[in-house]
Protein backbone atom coordinates (compact mmCIF):
# COMPACT_ATOMS: atom_id res chain seq x y z
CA UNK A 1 0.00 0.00 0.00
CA UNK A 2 2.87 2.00 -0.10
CA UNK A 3 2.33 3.51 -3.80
CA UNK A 4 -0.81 4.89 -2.93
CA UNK A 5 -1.60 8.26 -1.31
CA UNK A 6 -3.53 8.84 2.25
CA UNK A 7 -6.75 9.26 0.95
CA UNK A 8 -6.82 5.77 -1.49
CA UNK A 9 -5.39 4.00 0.91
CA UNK A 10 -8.12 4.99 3.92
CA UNK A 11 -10.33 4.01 0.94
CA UNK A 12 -8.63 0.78 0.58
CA UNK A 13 -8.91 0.34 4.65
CA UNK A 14 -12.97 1.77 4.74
CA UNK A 15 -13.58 -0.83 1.72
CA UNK A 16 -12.17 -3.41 3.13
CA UNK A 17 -14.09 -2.56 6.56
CA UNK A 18 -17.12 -2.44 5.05
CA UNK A 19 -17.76 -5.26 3.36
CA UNK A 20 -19.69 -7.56 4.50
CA UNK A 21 -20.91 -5.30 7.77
CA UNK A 22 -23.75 -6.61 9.52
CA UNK A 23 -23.48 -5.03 12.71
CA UNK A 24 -25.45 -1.94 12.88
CA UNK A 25 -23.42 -0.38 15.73
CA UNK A 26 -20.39 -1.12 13.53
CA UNK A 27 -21.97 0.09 10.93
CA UNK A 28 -22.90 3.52 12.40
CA UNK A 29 -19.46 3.64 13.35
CA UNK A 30 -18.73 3.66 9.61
CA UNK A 31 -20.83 5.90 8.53
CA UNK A 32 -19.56 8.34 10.33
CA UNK A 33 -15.88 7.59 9.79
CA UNK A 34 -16.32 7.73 6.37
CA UNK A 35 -18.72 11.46 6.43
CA UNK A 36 -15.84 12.52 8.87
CA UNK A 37 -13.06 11.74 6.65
CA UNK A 38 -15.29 12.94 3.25
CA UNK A 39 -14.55 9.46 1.75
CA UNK A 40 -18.41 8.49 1.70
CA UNK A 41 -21.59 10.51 0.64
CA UNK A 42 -25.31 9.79 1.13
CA UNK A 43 -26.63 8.78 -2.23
CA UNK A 44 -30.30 9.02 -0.98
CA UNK A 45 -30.41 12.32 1.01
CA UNK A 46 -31.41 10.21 3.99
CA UNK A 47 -28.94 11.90 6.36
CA UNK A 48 -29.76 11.04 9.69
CA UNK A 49 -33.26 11.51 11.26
CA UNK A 50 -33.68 14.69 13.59
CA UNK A 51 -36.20 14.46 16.29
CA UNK A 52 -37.75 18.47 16.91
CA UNK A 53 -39.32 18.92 20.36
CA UNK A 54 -41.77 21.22 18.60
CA UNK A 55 -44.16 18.35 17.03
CA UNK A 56 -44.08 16.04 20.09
CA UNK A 57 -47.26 14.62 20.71
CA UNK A 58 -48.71 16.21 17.43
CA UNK A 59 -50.13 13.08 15.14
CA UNK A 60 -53.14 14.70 13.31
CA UNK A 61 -52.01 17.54 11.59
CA UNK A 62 -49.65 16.03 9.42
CA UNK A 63 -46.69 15.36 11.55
CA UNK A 64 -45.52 11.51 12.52
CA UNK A 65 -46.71 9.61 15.17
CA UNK A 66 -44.21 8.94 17.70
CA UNK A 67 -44.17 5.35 17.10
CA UNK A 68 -43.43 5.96 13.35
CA UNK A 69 -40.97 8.71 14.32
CA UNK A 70 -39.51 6.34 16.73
CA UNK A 71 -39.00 3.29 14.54
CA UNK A 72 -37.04 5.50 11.68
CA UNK A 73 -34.52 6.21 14.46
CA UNK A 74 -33.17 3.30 13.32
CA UNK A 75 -33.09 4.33 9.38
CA UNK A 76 -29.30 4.96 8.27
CA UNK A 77 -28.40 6.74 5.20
CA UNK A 78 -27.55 4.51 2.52
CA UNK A 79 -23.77 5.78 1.77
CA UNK A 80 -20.89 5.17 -0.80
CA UNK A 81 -17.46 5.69 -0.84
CA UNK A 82 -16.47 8.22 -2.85
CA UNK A 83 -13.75 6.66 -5.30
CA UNK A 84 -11.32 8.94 -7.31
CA UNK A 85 -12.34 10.66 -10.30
CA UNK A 86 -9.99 8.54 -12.43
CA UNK A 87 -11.84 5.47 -13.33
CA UNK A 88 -8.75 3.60 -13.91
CA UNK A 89 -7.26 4.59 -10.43
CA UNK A 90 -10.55 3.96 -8.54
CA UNK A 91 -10.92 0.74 -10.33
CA UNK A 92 -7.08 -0.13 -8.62
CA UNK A 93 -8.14 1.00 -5.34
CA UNK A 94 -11.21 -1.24 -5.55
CA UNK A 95 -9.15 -3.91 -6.87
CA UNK A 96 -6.86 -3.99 -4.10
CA UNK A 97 -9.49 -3.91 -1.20
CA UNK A 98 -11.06 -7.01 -3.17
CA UNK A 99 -7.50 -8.81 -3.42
CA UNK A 100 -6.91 -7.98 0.44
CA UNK A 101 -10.45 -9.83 1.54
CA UNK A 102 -9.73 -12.49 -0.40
CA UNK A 103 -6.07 -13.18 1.18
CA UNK A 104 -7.94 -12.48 4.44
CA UNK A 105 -11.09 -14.99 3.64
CA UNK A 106 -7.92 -17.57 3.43
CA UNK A 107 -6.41 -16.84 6.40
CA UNK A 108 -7.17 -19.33 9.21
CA UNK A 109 -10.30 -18.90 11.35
CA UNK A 110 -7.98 -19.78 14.88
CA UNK A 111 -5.24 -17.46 13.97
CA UNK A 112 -7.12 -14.87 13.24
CA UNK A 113 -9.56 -15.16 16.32
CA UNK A 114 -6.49 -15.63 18.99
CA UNK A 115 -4.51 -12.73 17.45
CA UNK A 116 -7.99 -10.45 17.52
CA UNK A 117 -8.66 -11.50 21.57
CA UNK A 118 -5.40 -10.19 21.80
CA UNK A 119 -5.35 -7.13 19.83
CA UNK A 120 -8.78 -6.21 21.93
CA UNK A 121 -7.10 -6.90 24.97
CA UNK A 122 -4.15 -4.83 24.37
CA UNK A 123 -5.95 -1.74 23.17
CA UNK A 124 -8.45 -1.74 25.63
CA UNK A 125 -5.73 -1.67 28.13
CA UNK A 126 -3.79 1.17 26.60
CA UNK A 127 -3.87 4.74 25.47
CA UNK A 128 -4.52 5.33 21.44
CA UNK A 129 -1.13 6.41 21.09
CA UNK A 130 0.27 2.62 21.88
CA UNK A 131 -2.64 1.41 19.92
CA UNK A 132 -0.51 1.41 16.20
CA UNK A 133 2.56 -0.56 18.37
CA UNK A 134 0.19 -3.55 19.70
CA UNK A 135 -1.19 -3.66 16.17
CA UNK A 136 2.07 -3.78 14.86
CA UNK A 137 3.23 -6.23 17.34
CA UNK A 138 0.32 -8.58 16.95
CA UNK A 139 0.77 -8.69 12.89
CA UNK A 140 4.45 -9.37 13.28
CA UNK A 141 4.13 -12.31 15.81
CA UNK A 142 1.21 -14.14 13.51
CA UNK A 143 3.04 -13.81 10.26
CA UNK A 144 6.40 -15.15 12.46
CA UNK A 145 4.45 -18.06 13.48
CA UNK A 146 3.04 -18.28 9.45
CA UNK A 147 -0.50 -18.35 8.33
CA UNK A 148 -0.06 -20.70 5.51
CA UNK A 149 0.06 -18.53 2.65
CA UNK A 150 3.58 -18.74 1.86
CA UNK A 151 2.74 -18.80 -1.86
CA UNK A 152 1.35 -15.15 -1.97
CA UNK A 153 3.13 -11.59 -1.68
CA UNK A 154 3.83 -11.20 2.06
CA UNK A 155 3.35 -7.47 2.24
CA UNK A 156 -0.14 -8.17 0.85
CA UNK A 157 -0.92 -11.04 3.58
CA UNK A 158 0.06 -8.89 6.42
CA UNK A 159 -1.67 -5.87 4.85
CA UNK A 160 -4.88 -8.30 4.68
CA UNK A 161 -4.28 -9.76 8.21
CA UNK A 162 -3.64 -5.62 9.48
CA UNK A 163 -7.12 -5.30 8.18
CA UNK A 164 -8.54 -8.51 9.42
CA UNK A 165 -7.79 -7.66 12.66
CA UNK A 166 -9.27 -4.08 12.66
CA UNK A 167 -12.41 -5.15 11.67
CA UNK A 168 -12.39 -8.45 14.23
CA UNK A 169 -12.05 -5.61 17.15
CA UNK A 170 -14.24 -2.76 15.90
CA UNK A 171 -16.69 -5.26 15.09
CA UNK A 172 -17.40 -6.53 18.82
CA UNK A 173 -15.94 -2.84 19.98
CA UNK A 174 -17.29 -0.15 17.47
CA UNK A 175 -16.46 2.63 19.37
CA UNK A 176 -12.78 1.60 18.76
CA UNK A 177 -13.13 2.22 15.20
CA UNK A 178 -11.68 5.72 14.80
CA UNK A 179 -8.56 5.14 16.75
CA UNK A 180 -8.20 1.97 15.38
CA UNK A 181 -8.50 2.63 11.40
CA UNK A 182 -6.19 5.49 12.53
CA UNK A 183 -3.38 2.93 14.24
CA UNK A 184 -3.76 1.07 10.85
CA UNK A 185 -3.55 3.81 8.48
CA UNK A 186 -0.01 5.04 10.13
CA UNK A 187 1.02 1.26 10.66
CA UNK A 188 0.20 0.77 6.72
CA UNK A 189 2.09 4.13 5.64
């Protein structure tokens, strides 16, 4: 990931975090990384839904019932990422976060599983600013021990397994997700 600038590469990272996101919490967390860091936009408008104290308990002159009002609390904007102009450089950018979840689909369930319980526990035990060296540490101790994939690029398995990790923890601990893709965007650079 080294040839490509800060802004494809947290592409790369938010791509490769977002696929396959089930967890709405998670998801959320997304969202908002990716409106924070202008790398997504709201292709429906939806934007979030603000509640106004001024039409509470007001249901017959045109405003929503509470319990309509309530349930599309829950509504998210549908968002995309917002790939470079360049068709032929978005279509790299997409082409490595595809290439990265697939050498991360390979990589072994029990690896991957131990090194995240330890990631989490490491993190949650530190400041942010040690959060890039446990990450580091934790990538460098799996690929010493080998994951098995010996006949792909290295760089590109520990880039996948960086990533596989990040999403593991953010995806039981969402609120880690800023700090986090942060730690891995520095670690990757």
């Amino acid at each position: 990931m080294e040839n490509l600038n800060v802004q494809n590469a947290s592409l790369v990272i938010l791509a490769f975090l977002k696929a396959d996101c089930w967890d709405s919490d998670y998801r959320r967390e997304l969202i908002s990384l990716g409106s924070h860091l202008n790398l997504t936009k709201d292709i429906n408008s939806n934007g979030p839904w603000i509640e106004s104290s001024e039409d509470e308990g007001l249901e017959c002159d045109g405003h929503l019932q509470s319990n309509i009002r309530d349930s599309l609390q829950d509504l998210e904007p549908l968002v995309e990422l917002q790939w470079p102009r360049d068709h032929v450089e978005a279509a790299a950018v997409r082409r490595i976060a595809e290439d990265l979840r697939e050498v991360a689909a390979q990589l072994e369930h029990h690896i991957v599983a131990r090194a995240i319980r330890n990631l989490s526990s490491n993190i949650q035990a530190s400041h942010s600013e040690q959060w890039k060296l446990h990450l580091a540490r934790e990538v460098e101790r799996v690929m010493r021990q080998g994951v098995g994939l010996e006949h792909l690029p290295q760089e590109r398995v520990a880039v996948a397994l960086t990533l596989t990790l990040v999403k593991g923890v953010c995806v039981s601990a969402p609120r880690l997700l800023r700090g986090l893709f942060n730690a891995a965007l520095q670690y990757l650079r």
